[in-house]
N, C-alpha and C. Protein backbone atom coordinates (compact mmCIF):
# COMPACT_ATOMS: atom_id res chain seq x y z
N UNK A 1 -8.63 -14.98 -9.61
CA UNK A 1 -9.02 -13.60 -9.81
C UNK A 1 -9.93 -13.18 -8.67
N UNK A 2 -10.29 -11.79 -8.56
CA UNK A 2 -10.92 -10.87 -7.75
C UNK A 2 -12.57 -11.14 -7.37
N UNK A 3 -13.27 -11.22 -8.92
CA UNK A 3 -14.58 -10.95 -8.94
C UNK A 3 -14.74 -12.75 -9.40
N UNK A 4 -14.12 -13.06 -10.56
CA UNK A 4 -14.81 -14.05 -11.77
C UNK A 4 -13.39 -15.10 -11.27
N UNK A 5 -13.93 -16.31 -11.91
CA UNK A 5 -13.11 -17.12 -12.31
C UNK A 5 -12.00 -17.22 -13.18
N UNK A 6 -10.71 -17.67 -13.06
CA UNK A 6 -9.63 -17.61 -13.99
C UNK A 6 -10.85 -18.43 -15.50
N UNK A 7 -9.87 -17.78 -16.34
CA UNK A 7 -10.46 -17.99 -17.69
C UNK A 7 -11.77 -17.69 -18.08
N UNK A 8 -12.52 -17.03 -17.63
CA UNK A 8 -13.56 -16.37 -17.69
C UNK A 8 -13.93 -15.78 -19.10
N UNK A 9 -14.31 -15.95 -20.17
CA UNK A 9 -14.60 -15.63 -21.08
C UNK A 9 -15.74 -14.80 -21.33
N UNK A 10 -16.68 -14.33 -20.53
CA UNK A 10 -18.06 -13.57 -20.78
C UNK A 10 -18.50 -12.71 -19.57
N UNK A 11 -18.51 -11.86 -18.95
CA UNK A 11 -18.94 -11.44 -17.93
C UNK A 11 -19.52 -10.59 -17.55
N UNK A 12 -20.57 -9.68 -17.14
CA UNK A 12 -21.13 -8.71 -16.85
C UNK A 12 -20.63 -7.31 -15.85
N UNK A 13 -20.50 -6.38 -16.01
CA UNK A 13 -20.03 -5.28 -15.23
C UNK A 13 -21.03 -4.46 -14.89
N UNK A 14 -21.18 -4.18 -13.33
CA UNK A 14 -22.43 -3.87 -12.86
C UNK A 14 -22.09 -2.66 -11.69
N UNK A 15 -22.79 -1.83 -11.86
CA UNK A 15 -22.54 -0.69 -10.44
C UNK A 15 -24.22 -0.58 -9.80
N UNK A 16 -24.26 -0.93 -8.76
CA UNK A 16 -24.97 -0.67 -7.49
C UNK A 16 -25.47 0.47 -7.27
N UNK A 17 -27.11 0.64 -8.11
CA UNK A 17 -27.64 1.77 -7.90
C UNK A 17 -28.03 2.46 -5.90
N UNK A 18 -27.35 1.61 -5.29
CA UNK A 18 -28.01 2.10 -3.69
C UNK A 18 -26.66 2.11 -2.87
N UNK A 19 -25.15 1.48 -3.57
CA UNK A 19 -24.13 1.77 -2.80
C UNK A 19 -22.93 1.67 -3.56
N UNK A 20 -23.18 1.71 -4.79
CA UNK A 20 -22.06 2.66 -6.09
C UNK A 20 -21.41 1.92 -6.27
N UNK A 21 -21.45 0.19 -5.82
CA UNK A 21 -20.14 -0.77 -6.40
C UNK A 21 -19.94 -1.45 -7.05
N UNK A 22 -18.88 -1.27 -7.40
CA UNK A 22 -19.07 -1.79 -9.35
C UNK A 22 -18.22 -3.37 -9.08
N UNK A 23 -18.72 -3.89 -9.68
CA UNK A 23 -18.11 -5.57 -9.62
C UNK A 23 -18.44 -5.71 -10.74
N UNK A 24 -17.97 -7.37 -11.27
CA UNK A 24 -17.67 -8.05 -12.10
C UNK A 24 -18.71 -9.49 -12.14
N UNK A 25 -19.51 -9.61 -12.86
CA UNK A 25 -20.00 -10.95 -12.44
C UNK A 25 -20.04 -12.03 -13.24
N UNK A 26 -20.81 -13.18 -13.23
CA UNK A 26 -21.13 -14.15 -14.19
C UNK A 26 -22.70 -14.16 -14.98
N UNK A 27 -23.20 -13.11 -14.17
CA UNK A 27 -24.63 -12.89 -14.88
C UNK A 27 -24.42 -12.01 -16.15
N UNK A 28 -25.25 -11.76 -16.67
CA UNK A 28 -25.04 -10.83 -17.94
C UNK A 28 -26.52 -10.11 -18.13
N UNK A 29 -27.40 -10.95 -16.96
CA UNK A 29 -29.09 -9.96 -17.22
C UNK A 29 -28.71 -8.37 -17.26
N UNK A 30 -29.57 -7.95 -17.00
CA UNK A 30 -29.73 -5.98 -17.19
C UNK A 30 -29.53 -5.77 -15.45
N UNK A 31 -30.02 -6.12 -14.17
CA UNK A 31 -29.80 -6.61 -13.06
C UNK A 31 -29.64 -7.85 -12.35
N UNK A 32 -28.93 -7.46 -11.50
CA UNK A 32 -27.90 -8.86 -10.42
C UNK A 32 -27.73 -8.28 -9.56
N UNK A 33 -28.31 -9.39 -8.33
CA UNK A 33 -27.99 -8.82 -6.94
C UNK A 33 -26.68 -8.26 -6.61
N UNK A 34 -26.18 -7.25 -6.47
CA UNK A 34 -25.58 -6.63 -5.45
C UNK A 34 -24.67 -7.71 -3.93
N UNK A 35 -23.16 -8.07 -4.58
CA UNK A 35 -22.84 -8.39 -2.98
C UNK A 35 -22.69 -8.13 -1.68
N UNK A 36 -22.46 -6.42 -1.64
CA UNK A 36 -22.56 -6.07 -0.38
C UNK A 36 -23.48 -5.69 -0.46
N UNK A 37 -24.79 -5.00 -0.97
CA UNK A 37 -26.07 -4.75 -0.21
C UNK A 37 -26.84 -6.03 -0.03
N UNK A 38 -26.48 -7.54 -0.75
CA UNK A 38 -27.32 -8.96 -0.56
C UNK A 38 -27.13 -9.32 0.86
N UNK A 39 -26.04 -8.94 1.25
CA UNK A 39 -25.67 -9.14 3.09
C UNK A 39 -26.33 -8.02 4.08
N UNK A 40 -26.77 -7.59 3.65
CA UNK A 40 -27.66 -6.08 4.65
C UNK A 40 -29.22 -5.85 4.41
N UNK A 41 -29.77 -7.22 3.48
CA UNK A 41 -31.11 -6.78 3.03
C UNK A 41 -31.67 -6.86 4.02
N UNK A 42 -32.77 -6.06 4.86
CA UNK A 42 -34.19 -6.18 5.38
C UNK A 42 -34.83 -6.79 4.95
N UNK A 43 -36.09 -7.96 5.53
CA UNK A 43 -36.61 -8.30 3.93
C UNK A 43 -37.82 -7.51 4.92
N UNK A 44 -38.00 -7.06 5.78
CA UNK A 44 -39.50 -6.21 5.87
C UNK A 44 -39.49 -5.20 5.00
N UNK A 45 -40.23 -5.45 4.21
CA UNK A 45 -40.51 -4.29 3.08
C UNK A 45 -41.91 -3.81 3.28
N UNK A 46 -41.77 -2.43 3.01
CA UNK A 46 -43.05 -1.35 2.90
C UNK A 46 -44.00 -1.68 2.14
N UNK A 47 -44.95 -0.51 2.08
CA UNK A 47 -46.17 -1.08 0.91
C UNK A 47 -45.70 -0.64 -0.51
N UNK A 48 -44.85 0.57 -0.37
CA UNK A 48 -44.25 0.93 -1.82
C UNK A 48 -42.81 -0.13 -2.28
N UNK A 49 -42.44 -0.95 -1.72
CA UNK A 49 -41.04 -1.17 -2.04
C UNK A 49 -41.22 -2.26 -2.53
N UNK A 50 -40.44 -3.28 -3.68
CA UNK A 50 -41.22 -4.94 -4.20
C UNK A 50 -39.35 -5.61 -3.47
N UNK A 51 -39.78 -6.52 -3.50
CA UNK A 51 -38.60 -8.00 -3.04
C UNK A 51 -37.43 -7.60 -4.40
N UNK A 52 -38.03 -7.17 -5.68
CA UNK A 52 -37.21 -7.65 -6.86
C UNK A 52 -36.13 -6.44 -6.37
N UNK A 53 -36.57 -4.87 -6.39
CA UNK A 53 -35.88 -3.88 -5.75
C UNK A 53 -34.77 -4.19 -5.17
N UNK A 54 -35.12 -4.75 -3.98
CA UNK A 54 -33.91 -4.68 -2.88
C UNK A 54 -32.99 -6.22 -3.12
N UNK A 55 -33.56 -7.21 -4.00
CA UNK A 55 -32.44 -7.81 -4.51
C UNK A 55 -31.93 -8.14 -5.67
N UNK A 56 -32.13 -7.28 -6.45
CA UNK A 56 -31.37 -6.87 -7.51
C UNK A 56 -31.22 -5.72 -7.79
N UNK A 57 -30.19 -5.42 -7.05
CA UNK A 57 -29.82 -3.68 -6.90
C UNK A 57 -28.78 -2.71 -7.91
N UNK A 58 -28.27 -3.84 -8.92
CA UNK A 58 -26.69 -3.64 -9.38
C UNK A 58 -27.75 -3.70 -11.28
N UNK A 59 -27.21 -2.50 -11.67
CA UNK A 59 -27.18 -2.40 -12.96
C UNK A 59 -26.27 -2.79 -13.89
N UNK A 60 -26.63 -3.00 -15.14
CA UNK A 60 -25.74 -3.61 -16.17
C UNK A 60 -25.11 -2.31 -16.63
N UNK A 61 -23.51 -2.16 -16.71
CA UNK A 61 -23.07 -0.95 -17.70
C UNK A 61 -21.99 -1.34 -18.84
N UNK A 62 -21.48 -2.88 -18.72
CA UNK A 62 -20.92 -3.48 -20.31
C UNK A 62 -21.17 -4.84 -19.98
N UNK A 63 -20.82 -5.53 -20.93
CA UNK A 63 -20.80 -6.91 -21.06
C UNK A 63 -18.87 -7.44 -21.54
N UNK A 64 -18.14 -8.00 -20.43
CA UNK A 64 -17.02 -7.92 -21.00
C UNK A 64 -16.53 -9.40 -21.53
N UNK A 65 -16.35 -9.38 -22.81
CA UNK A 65 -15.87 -10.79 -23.31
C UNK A 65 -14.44 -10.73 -23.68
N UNK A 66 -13.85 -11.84 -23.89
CA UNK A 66 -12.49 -12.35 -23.69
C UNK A 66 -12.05 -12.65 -23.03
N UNK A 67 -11.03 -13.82 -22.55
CA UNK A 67 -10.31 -13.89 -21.55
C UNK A 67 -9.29 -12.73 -20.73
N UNK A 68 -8.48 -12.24 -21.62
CA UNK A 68 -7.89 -11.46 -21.82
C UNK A 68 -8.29 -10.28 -20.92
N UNK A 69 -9.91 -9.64 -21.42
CA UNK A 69 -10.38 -8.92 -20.91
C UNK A 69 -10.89 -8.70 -20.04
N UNK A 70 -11.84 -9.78 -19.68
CA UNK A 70 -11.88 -10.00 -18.39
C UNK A 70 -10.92 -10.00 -17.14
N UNK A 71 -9.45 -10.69 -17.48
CA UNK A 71 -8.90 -10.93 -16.53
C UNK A 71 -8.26 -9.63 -16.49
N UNK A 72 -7.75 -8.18 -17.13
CA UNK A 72 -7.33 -7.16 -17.21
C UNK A 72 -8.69 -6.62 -16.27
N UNK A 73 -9.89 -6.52 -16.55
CA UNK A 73 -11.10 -5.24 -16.07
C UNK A 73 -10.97 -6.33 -14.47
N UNK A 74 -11.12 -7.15 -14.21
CA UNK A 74 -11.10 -7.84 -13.34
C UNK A 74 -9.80 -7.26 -12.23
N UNK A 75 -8.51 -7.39 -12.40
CA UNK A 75 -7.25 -6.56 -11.81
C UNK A 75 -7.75 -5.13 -11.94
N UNK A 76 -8.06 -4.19 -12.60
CA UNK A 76 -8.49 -3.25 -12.23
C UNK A 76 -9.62 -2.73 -11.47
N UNK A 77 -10.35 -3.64 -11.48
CA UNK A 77 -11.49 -3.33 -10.44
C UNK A 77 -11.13 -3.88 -8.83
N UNK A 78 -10.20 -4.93 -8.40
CA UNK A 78 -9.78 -5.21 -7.67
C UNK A 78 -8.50 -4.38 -7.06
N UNK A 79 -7.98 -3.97 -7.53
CA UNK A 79 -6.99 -2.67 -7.31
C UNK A 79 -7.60 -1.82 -6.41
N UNK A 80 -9.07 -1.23 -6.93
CA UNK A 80 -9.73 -0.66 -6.40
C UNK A 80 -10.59 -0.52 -5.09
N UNK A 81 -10.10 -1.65 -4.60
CA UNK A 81 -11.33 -2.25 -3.73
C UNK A 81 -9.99 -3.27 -2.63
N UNK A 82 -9.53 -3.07 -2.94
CA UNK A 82 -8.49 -3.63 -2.16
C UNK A 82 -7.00 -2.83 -1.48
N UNK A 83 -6.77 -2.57 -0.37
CA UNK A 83 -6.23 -1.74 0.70
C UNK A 83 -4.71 -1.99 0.39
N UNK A 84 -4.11 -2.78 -0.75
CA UNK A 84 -2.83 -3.19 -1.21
C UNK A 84 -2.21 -2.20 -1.94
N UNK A 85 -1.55 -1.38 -1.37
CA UNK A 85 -0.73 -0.63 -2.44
C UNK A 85 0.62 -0.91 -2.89
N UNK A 86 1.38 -2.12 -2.91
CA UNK A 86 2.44 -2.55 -3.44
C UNK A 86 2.19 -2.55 -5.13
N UNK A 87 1.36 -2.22 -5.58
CA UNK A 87 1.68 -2.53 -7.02
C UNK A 87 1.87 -0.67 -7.71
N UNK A 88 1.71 0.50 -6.75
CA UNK A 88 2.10 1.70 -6.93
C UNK A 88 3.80 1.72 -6.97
């Protein structure tokens, strides 16, 4: 699969409050770093800005359980994000 591992039974769905991308993960906290903004961090940070901010950028918006389900939200989020249009 795209995001998670085949058979994946539990997974977190997260969109990126600083660059809108929604992935799939294995965490399930309320935030999880972000994969494409974890590759672009600065770590010089200001006097207003904390470390936790800029690496954990990605909000929680479901928790997806099942195999089933996962591996369905998983193909659809990869659809998305991927430049393949043979399956139109």
């Amino acid at each position: 699969m795209y995001f998670v591992n085949d058979n994946t039974e539990k997974c977190g769905y997260y969109e990126c409050k600083r660059c809108d991308y929604r992935f799939l993960s294995l965490h399930t906290t309320k935030k999880a770093p972000c994969p494409l903004c974890e590759q672009d961090i600065d770590y010089e940070i200001g006097p207003d800005e904390s470390i936790d901010d800029l690496l954990e950028s990605a909000e929680l918006i479901d928790i997806i359980e099942g195999a089933e389900n996962v591996e369905r939200m998983d193909i659809l989020l990869s659809v998305a994000y991927v430049e393949d249009e043979s399956w139109i």
